[in-house]
N, C-alpha and C. Protein backbone atom coordinates (compact mmCIF):
# COMPACT_ATOMS: atom_id res chain seq x y z
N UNK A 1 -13.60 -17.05 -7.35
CA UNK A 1 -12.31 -16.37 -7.44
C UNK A 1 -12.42 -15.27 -8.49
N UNK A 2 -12.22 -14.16 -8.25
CA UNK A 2 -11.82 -13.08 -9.22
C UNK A 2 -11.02 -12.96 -10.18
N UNK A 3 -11.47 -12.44 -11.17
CA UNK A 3 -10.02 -12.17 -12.25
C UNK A 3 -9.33 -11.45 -12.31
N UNK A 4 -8.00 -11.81 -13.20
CA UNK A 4 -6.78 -10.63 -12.94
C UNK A 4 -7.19 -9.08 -13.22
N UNK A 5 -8.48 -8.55 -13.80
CA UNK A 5 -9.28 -7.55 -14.34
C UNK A 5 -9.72 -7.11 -13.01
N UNK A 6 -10.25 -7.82 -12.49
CA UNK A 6 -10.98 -7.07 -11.09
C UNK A 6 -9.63 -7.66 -10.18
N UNK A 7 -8.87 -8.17 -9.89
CA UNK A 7 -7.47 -7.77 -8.80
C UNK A 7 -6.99 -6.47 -9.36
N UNK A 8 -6.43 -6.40 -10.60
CA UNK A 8 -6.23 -5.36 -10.53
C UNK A 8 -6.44 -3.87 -10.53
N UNK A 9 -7.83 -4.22 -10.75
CA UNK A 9 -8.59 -2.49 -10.45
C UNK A 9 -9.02 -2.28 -8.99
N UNK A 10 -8.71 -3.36 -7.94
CA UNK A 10 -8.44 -2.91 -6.72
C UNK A 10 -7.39 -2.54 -6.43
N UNK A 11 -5.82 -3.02 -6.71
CA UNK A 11 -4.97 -2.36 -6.92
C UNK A 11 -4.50 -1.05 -7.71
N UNK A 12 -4.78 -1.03 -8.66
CA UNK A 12 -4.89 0.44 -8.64
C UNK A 12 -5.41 0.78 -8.32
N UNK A 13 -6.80 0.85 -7.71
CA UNK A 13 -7.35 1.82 -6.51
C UNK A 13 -6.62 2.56 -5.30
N UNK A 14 -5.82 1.06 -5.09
CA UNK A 14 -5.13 1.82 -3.82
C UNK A 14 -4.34 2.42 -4.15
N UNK A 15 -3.34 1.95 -5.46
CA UNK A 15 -2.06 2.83 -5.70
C UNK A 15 -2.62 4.19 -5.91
N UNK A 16 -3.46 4.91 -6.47
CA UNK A 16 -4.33 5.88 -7.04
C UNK A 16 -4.09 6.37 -5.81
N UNK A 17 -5.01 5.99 -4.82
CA UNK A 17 -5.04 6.76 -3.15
C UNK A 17 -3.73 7.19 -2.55
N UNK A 18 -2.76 6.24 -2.83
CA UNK A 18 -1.49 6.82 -2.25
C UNK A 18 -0.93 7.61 -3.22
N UNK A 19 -0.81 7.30 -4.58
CA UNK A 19 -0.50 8.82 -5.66
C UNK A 19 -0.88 9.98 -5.27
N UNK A 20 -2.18 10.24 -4.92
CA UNK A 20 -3.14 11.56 -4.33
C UNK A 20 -2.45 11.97 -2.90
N UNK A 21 -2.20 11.32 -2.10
CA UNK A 21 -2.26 11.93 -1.19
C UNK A 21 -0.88 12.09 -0.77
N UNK A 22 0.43 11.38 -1.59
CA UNK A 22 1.65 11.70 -1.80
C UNK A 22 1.99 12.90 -2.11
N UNK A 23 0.73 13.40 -3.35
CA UNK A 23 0.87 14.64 -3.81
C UNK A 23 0.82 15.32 -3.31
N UNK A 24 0.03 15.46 -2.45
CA UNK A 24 -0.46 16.38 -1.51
C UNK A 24 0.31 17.05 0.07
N UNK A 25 1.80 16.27 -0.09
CA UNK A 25 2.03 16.49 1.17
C UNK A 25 3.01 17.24 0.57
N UNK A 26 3.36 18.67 1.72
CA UNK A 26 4.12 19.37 1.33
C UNK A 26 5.46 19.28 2.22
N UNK A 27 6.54 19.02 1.59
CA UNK A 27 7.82 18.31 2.13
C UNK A 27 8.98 19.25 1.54
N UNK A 28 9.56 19.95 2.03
CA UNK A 28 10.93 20.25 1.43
C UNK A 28 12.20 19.48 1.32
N UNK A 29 12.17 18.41 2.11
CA UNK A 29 13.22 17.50 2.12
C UNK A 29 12.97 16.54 1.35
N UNK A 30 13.45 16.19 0.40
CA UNK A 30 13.31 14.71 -0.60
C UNK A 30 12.75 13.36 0.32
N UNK A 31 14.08 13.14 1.48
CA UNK A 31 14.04 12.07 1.91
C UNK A 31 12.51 11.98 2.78
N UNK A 32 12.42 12.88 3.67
CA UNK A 32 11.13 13.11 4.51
C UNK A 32 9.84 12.81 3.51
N UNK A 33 9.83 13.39 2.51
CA UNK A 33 8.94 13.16 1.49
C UNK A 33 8.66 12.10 0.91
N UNK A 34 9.52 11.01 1.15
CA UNK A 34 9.77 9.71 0.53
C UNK A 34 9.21 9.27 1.32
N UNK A 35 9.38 9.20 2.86
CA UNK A 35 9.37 8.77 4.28
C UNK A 35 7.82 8.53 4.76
N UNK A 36 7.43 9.95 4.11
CA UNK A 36 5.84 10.57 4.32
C UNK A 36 5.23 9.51 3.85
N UNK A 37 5.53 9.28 1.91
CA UNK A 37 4.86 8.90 1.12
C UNK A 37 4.65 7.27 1.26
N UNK A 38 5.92 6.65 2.16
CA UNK A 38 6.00 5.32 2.48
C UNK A 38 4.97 4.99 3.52
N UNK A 39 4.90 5.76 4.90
CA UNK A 39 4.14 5.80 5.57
C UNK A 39 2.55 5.51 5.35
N UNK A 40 2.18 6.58 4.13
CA UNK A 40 0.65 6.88 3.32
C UNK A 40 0.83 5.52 2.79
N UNK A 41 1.63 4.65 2.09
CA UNK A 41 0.93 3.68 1.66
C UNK A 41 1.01 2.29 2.31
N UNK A 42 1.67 2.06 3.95
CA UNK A 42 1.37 1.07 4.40
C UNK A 42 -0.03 1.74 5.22
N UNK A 43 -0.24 2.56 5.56
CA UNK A 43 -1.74 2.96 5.91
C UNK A 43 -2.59 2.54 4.91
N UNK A 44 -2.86 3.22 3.88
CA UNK A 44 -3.26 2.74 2.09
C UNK A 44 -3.33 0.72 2.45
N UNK A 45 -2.57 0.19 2.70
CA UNK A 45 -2.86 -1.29 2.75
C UNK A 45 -3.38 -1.89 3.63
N UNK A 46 -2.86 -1.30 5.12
CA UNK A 46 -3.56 -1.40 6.12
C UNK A 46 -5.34 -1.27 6.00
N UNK A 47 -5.50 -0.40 5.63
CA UNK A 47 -6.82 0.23 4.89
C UNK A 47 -7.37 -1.03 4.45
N UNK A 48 -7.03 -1.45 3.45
CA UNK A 48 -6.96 -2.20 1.94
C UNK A 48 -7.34 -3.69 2.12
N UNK A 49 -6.63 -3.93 3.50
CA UNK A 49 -6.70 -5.44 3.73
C UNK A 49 -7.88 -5.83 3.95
N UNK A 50 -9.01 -5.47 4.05
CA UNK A 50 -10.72 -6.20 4.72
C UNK A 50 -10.87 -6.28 3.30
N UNK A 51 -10.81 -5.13 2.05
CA UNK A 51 -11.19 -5.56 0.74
C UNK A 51 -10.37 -6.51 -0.02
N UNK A 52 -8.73 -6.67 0.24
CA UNK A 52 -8.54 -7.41 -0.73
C UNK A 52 -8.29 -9.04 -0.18
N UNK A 53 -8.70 -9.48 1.60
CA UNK A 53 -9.05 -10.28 1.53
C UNK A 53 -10.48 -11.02 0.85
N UNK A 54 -11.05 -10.67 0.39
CA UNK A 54 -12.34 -11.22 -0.65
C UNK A 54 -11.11 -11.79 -2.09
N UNK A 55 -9.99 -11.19 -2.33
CA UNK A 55 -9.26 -12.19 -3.37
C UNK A 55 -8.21 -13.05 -3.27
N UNK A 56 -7.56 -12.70 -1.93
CA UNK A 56 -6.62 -13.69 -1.64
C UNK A 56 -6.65 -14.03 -0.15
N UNK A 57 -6.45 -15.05 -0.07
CA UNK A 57 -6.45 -15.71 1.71
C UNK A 57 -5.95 -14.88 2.79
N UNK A 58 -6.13 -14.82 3.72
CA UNK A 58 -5.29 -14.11 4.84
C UNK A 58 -3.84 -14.17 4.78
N UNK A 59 -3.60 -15.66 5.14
CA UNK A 59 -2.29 -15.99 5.00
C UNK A 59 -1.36 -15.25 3.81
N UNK A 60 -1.79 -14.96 2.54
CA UNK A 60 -1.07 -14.37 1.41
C UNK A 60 -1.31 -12.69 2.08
N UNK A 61 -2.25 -12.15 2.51
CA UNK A 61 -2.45 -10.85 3.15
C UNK A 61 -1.17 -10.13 4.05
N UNK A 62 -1.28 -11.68 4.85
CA UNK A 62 -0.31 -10.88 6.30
C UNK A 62 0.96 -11.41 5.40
N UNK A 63 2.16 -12.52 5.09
CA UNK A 63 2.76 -12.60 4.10
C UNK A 63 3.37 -10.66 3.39
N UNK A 64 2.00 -10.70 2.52
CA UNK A 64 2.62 -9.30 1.75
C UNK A 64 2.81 -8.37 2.66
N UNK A 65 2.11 -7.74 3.41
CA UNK A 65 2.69 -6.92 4.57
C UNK A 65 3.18 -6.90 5.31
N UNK A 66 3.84 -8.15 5.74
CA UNK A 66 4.75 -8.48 6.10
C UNK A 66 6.43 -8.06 5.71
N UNK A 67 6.41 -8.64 4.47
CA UNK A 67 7.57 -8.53 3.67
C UNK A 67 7.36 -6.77 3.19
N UNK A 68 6.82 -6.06 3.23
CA UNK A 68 6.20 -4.91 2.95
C UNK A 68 7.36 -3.77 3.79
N UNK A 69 7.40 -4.22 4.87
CA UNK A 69 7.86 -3.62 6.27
C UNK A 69 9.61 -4.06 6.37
N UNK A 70 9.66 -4.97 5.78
CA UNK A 70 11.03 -5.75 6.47
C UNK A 70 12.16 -4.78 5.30
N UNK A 71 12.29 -3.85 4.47
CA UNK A 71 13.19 -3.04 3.82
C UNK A 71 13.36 -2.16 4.67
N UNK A 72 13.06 -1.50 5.61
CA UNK A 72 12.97 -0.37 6.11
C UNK A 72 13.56 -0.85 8.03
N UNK A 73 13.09 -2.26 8.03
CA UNK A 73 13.72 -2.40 9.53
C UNK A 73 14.98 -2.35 9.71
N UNK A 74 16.03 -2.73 8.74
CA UNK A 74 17.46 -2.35 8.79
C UNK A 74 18.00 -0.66 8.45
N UNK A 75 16.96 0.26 8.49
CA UNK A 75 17.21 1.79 8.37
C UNK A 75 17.99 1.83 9.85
């Protein structure tokens, strides 16, 4: 099992990736920009999931992305 030192420098890895490429999108609308940036980081996890199952079980995997998604289904 890994330590909280190496969980979390995979996590910020990813947050890092979606910081960058949040930046990068050019949006004149706030909300769209938000929208964009939400998008980039369930991709970003989607991504994410083959590496950060090596620290937590599947079951805790699908779980977080799960609950990940469910703020946005009542839009």
């Amino acid at each position: 099992m890994p330590n909280a030192n190496e969980i979390m420098s995979g996590l910020t890895s990813v947050i890092s990736a979606v910081d960058i490429y949040s930046s990068r999108i050019i949006e004149s609308n706030p909300v769209n920009k938000i929208l964009t940036s939400y998008d980039a980081f369930l991709g970003a996890v989607a991504q994410g999931k083959d590496g950060i199952r090596n620290y937590l079980p599947s079951e805790e995997i699908n779980s977080l992305t799960d609950n990940i998604n469910k703020p946005l289904e009542n839009v």
